[in-house]
Each structure stands twice: as C-alpha cells, then as structure tokens.
Protein backbone atom coordinates (compact mmCIF):
# COMPACT_ATOMS: atom_id res chain seq x y z
CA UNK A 1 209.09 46.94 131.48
CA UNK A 2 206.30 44.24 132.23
CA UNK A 3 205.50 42.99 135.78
CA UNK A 4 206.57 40.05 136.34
CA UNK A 5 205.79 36.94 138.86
CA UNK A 6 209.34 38.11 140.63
CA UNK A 7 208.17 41.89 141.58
CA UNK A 8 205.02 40.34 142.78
CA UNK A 9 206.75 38.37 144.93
CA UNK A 10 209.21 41.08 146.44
CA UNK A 11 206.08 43.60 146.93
CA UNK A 12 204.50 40.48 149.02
CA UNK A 13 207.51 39.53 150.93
CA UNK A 14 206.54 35.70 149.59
CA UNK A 15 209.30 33.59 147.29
CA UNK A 16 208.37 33.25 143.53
CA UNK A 17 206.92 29.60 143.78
CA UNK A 18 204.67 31.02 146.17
CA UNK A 19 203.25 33.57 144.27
CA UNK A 20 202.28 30.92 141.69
CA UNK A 21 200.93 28.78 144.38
CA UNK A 22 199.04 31.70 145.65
CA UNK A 23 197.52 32.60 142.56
CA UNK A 24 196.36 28.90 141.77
CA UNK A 25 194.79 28.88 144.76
CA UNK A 26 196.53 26.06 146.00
CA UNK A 27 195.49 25.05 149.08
CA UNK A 28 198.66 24.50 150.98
CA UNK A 29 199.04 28.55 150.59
CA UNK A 30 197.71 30.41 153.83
CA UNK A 31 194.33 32.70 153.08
CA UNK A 32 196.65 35.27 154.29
CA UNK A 33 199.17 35.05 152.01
CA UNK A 34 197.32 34.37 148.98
CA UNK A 35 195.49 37.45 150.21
CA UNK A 36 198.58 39.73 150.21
CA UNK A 37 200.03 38.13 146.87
CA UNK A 38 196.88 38.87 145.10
CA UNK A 39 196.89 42.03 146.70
CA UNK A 40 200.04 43.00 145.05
CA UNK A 41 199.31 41.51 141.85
CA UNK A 42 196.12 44.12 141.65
CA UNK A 43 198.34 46.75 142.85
CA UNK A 44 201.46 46.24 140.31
CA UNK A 45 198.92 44.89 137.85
CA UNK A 46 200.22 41.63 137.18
CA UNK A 47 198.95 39.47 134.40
CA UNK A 48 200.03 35.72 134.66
CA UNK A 49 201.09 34.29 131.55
CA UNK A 50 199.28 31.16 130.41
CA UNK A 51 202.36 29.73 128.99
CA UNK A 52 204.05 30.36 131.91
CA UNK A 53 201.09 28.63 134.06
CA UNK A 54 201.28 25.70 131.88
CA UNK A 55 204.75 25.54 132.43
CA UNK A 56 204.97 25.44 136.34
CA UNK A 57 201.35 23.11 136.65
CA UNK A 58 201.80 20.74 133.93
CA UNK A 59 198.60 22.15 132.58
CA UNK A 60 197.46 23.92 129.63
CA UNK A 61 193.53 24.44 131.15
CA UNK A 62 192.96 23.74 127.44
CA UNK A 63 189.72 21.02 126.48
CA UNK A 64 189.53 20.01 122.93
CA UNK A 65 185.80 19.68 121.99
CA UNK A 66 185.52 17.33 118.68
CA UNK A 67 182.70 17.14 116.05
CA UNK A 68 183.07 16.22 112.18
CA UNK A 69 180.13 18.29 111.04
CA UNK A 70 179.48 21.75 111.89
CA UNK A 71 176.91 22.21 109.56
CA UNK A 72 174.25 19.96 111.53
CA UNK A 73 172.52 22.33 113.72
CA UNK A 74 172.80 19.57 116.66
CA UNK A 75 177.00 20.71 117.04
CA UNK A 76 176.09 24.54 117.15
CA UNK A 77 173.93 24.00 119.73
CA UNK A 78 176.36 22.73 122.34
CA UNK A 79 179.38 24.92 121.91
CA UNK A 80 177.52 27.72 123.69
CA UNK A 81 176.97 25.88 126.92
CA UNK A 82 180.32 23.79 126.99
CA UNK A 83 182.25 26.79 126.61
CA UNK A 84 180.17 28.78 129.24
CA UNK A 85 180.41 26.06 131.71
CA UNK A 86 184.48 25.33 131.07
CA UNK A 87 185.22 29.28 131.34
CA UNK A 88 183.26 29.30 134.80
CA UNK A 89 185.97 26.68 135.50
CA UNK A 90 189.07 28.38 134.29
CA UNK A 91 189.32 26.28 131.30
CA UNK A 92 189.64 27.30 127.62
CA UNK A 93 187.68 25.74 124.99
CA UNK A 94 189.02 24.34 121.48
CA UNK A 95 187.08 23.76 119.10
CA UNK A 96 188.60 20.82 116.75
CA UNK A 97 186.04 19.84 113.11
CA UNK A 98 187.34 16.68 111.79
CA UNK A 99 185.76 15.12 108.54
CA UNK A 100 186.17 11.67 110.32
CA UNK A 101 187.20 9.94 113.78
CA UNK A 102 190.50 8.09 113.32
CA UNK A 103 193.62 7.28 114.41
CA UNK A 104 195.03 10.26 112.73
CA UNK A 105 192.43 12.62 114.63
CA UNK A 106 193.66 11.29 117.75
CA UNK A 107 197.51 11.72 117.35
CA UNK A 108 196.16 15.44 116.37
CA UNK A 109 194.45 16.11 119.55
CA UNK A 110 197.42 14.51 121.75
CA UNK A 111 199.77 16.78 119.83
CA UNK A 112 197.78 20.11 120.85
CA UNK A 113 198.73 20.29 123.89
CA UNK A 114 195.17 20.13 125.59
CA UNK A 115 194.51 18.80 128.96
CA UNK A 116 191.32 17.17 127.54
CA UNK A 117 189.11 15.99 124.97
CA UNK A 118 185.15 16.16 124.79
CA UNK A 119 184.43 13.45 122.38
CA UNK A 120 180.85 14.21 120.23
CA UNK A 121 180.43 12.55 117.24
CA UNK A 122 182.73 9.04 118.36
CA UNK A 123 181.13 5.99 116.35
CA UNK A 124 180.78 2.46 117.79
CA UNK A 125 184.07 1.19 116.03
CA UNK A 126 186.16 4.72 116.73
CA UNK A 127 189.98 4.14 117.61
CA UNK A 128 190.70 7.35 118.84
CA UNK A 129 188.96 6.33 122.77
CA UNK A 130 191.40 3.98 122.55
CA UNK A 131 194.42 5.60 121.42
CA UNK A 132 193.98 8.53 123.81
CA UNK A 133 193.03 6.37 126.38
CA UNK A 134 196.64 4.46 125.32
CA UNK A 135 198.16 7.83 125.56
CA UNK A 136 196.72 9.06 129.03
CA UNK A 137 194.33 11.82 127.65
CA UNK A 138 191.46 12.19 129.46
CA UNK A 139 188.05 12.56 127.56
CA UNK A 140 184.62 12.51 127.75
CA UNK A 141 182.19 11.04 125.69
CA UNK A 142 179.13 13.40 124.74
CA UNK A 143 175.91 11.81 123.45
CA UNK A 144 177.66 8.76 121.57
CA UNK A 145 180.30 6.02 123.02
CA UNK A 146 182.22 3.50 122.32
CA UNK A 147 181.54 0.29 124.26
CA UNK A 148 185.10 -1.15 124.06
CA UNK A 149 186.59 1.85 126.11
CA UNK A 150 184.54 3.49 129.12
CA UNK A 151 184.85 6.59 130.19
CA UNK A 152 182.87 9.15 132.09
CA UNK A 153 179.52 10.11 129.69
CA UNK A 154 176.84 11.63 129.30
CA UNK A 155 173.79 10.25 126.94
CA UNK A 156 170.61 10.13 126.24
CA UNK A 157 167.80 7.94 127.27
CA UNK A 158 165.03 7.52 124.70
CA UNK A 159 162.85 4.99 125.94
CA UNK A 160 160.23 7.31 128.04
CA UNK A 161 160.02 10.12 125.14
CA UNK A 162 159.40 7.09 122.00
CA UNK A 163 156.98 5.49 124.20
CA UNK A 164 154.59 8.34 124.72
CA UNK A 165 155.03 9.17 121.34
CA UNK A 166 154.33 5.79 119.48
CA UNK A 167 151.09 5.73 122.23
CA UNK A 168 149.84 8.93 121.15
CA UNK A 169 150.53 7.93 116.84
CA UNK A 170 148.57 4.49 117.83
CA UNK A 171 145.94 7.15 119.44
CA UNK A 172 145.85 8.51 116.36
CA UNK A 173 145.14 5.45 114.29
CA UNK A 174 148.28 5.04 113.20
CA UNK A 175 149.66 1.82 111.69
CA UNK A 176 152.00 1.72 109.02
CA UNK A 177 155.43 3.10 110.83
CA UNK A 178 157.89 4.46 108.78
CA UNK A 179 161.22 5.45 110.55
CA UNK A 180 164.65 7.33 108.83
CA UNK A 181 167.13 5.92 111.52
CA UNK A 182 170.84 7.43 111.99
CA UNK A 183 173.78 5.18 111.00
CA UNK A 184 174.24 1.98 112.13
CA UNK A 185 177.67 2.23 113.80
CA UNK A 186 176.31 5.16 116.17
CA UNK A 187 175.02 4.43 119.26
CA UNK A 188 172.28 6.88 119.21
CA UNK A 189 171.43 5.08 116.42
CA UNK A 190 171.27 1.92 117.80
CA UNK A 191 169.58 2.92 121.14
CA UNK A 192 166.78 4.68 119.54
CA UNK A 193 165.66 2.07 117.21
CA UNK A 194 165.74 -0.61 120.38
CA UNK A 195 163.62 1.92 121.99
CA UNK A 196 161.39 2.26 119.19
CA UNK A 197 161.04 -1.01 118.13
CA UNK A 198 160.30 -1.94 121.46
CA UNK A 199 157.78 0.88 121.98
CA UNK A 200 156.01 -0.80 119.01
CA UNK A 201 155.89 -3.83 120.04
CA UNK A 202 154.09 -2.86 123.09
CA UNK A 203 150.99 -2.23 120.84
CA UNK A 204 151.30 -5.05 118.50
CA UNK A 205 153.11 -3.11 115.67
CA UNK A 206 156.78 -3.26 114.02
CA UNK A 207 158.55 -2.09 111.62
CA UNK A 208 158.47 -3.70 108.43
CA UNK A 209 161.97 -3.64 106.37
CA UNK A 210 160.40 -1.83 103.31
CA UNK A 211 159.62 0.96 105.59
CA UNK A 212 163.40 1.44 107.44
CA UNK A 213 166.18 3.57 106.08
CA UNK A 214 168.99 4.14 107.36
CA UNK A 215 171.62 6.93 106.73
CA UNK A 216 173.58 10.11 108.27
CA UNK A 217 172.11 12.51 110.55
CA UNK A 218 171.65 15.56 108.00
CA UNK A 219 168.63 17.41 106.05
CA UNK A 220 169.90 15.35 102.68
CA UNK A 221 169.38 12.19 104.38
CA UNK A 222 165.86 12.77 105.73
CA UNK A 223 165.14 14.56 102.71
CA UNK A 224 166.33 10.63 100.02
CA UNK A 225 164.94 8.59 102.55
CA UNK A 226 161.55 10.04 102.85
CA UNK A 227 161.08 10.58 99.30
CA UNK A 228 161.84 6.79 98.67
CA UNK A 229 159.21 5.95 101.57
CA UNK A 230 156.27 7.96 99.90
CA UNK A 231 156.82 6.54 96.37
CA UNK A 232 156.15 3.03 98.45
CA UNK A 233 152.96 1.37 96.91
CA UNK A 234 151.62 2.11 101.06
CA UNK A 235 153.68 4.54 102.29
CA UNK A 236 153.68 4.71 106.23
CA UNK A 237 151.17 7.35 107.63
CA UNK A 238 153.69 8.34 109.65
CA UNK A 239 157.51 8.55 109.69
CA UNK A 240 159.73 8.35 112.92
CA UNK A 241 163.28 9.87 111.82
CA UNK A 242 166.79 9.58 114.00
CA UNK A 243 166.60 13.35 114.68
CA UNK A 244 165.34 17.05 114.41
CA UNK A 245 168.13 17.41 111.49
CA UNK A 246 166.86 14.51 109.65
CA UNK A 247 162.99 15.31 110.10
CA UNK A 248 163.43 18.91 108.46
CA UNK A 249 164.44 16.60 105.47
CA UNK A 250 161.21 14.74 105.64
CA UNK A 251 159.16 17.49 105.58
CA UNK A 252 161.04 18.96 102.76
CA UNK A 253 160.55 16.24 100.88
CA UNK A 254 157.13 15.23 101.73
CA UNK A 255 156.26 18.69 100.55
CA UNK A 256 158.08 18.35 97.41
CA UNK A 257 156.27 15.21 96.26
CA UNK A 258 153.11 16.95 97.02
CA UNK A 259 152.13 15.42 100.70
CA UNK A 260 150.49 17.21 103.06
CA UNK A 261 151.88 17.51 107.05
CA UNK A 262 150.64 16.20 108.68
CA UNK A 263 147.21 15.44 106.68
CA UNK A 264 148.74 12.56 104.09
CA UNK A 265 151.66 12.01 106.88
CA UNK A 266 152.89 12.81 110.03
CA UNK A 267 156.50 13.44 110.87
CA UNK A 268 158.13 12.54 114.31
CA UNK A 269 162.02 14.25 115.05
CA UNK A 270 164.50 13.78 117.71
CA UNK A 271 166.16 16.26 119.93
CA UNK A 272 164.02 19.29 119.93
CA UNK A 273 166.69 22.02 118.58
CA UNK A 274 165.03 25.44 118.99
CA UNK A 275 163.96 25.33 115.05
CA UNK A 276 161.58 22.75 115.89
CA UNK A 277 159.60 25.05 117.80
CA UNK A 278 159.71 28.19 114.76
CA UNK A 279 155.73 28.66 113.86
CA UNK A 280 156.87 27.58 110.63
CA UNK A 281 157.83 24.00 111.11
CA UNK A 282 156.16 23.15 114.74
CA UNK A 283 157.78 20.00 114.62
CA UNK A 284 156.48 17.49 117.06
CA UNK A 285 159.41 15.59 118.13
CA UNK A 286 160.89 13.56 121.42
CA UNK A 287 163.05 16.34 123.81
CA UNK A 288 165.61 16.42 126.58
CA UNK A 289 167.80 18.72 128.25
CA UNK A 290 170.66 19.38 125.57
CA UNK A 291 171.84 22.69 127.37
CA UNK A 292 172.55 20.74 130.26
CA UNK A 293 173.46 17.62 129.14
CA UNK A 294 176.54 19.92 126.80
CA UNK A 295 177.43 21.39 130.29
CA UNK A 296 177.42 18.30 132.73
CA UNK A 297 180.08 16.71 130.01
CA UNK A 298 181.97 20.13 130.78
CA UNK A 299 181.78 19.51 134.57
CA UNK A 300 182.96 15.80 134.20
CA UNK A 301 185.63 16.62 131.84
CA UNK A 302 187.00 18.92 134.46
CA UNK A 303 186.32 16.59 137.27
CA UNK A 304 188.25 13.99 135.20
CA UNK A 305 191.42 16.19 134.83
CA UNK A 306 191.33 17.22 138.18
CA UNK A 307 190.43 14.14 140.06
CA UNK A 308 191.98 11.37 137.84
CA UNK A 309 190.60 8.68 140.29
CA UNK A 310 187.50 9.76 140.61
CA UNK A 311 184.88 6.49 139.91
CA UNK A 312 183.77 6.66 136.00
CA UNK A 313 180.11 8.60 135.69
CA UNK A 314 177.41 8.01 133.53
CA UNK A 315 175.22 10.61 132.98
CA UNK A 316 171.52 9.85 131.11
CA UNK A 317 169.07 12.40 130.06
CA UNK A 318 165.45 11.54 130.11
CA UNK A 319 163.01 11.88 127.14
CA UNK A 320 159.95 13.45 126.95
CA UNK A 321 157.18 13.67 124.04
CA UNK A 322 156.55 17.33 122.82
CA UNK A 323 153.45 16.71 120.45
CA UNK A 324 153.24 20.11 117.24
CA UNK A 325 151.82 20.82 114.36
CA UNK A 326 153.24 17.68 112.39
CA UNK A 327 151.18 14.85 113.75
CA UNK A 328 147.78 14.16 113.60
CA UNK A 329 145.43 10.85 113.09
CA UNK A 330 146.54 8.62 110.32
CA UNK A 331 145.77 9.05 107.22
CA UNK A 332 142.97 7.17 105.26
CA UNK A 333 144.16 5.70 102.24
C-alpha cells in the first residue's frame, strides 16, 4: 500500500495538518518538527501528491507561459531560462501556443488551473490583461505590455543600443535609412522606432516614408519588405529591421536580388539570438540580456503569487551595439 501523509504523521508523533505544514515549510512549523516530519518522510519514503498539495494550499505551483508563435526563434529562446528559474522555485512551467491573444485565450488560461500567467507576445490593444486581471490571475508581462492594465514587467530599453548604432552607420557614411519595423500595435514596435527615429534625428537624418515597412516579426516579413526596399529607384544603403528574426529575412532577400552584405547594403537586427553570432551570418545587431531578462519575469511572477501586495516592478534591460560582418561604409551609388 502507498505511504501516505497519515503514516508520516504517526511515525513523527505530529497531526496530519502538520505534516503538510511541515513539508511547505511554513514558517509557523518549529525547525524541529519540520526536521522530524521530513525525517520520516525520507525514512517511509513519502511522496506528496501535487493534487493533494493543491488541494490543502489553494495552489497549483503551476505558471502558464503564453506565446502565439513558436516558430520565431525569439520564443525558443526563453523557455529554457523561465523554466530553469520557476523549477529553482518549486513551480511548474506550462507552456500555452495560441495563434492569437483574445478574450477566448484568456478564459483558457483561467480555466487551467494555473497560479499564473507569463504574458509574451500581449499586443497594445490585448483583452486578455484585462480579463485576467478582472478574474484575479496574476501575470506578468514579458517584453511587450499593454498600457491600459499595469502589471509587474520586464522590457527592453532600446535607446542606448540604436544610438551607438545609427552613430557608427553615420560613421560610415551612411544616409539613406531604410528600417523593416515590427507591427504597429506592439510595443516593441513602437518603442524602437521612437528610439530610432530619435537617434536619427540627432544627426540630421529621418526616415523617409518610401523607405519604412512595417509587418510581423518573422523571416517572411524581413525577407517582402526588403525586397520591396531594394527595387526602390535609391534603395537605403542600409536597412534597420525590428529584430534578429526579421534581419535573417533581409539578408535572404538582399542576396536573392543579387546585393551584396554588406558591400551594396548593410543590415542592422535586434535582439542578438545566438544565430546572429554563427560565422555564417555575423549579424551586427543591437543586444541585451534575454537570458536574464526571461528569468527576472520568472522571479516576479513568483513574487507576484506569493506576495500579492507587493508594489508593481518594472524591469528594463539596457541595449548595447554589437557591430559584425553586415555593416560597413555606405555604399556609393
């Protein structure tokens, strides 16, 4: 027969609640006891049943991480560290792909049973903040919010890495400025071309409308945009795009309609995924801590579910400029 909390308990000399206590570490359960409970746990080898925690705590030590595209190689990258970081903490990470963020999604996610949600891919106009916000769920936003509901964050700062990179293109003599931006309703999106256009404007330079596009974060998007900037009558000598994903795109199609990178045009990312370093792309892009960044909105989810009056944190990651293979001085044409 399995070992149950009850034999525990009689081994111990300690009532039943206590050996739950006890094994939560609760901290109105003596070191001593919690000490001799464990103790006979190890002895008896006593597993506690998660369904059986959940039941007595009110907790399922369950957080909900949610993307819509696990395809982009931006997603893959942060699963690793959130779920290391949670399972240092005793939580359980659950991995929910959604094609889009809606109402829908968020009546999904309340009805899983999870003690929180990590929210990654949330778009300016996103209901589901505000539904499980309505509903008591705690979340976390990671890299994108929603400025009608706050909540604890953590984000990127661009401003630092786009300046030093727009200094060294005008270094480099360059003048026309392309840029592939992500979609409007994101704000990474939005944040990144305030940063850039401002970074511009520093030197004298903008962006002219027949050189912007704007469209999702993914290889295809990079890949239509740039191939509609080159066939310009004076395409930019260098394109800025809204990220890593979207800059393997440019290259692609740069190469494709018979440009050379970064001789005929240089090629800017964001985000510095690992790829961007292979010998084979060297892209020279604008980088931050992502690792850490994936697990600080671990710790706050956990600080959220555990301290639900703790103030609201916002968490920003600096930029920096990482200069490769893919820029060099402008182009004379």
């Amino acid at each position: 027969m399995a070992v149950t909390s009850r034999d525990v308990a009689r081994l111990a000399g300690v009532s039943q609640p206590t050996v739950s206590r006890a094994l939560r570490d609760d901290p109105r359960v003596s070191e001593d006891t919690k000490k001799r409970v464990r103790d006979a746990a190890v002895l008896l080898g006593y597993v506690p049943s998660e369904a059986g925690r959940a039941l007595s705590s009110g907790r399922t030590r369950r957080i909900g991480l949610l993307v819509t595209d696990l395809k982009n190689q931006f997603y893959s990258n942060i699963i690793a560290p959130v779920h290391d970081e949670l399972e240092g903490m005793g939580y359980q990470l659950m991995l929910h792909t959604e094609t889009a963020d809606n109402e829908t999604v968020a009546e999904r996610l309340i009805a899983n049973g999870l003690d929180g949600v990590i929210l990654a891919t949330t778009t300016v106009d996103s209901v589901a903040p505000l539904r499980l916000r309505d509903r008591s769920l705690p979340f976390v936003y990671f890299n994108r919010t929603a400025a009608y509901v706050d909540a604890d964050a953590t984000v990127v700062a661009p401003a630092r890495g786009l300046g030093e990179a727009v200094a060294r293109a005008v270094e480099l003599g360059h003048r026309r400025i392309g840029a592939v931006l992500g979609p409007s309703n994101t704000s990474t999106a939005q944040s990144r071309e305030l940063a850039l256009r401002a970074a511009l404007a520093e030197h004298g330079l903008v962006l002219e409308p027949e050189n912007v596009r704007r469209g999702p974060y993914d290889t295809a998007s990079g890949d239509a945009a740039t191939t509609e900037l080159l066939a310009t009558p004076a395409p930019p000598t260098l394109i800025f795009c809204g990220n890593d994903v979207v800059a393997y795109g440019a290259l692609n199609a740069a190469r494709r309609a018979g440009f050379d990178v970064p001789r005929d045009v240089s090629v800017v990312g964001f985000d510095d995924l690992p790829p961007a370093a292979w010998p084979i792309i060297e892209l020279t892009t604008v980088a931050y801590d992502l690792s850490g960044m994936a697990r600080e909105a671990a710790r706050l989810m956990a600080r959220r579910i555990e301290e639900p009056g703790a103030p609201l944190a916002h968490v920003e990651y600096e930029t920096s400029f990482v200069e490769r293979r893919t820029l060099a001085a402008a182009a004379s044409r």
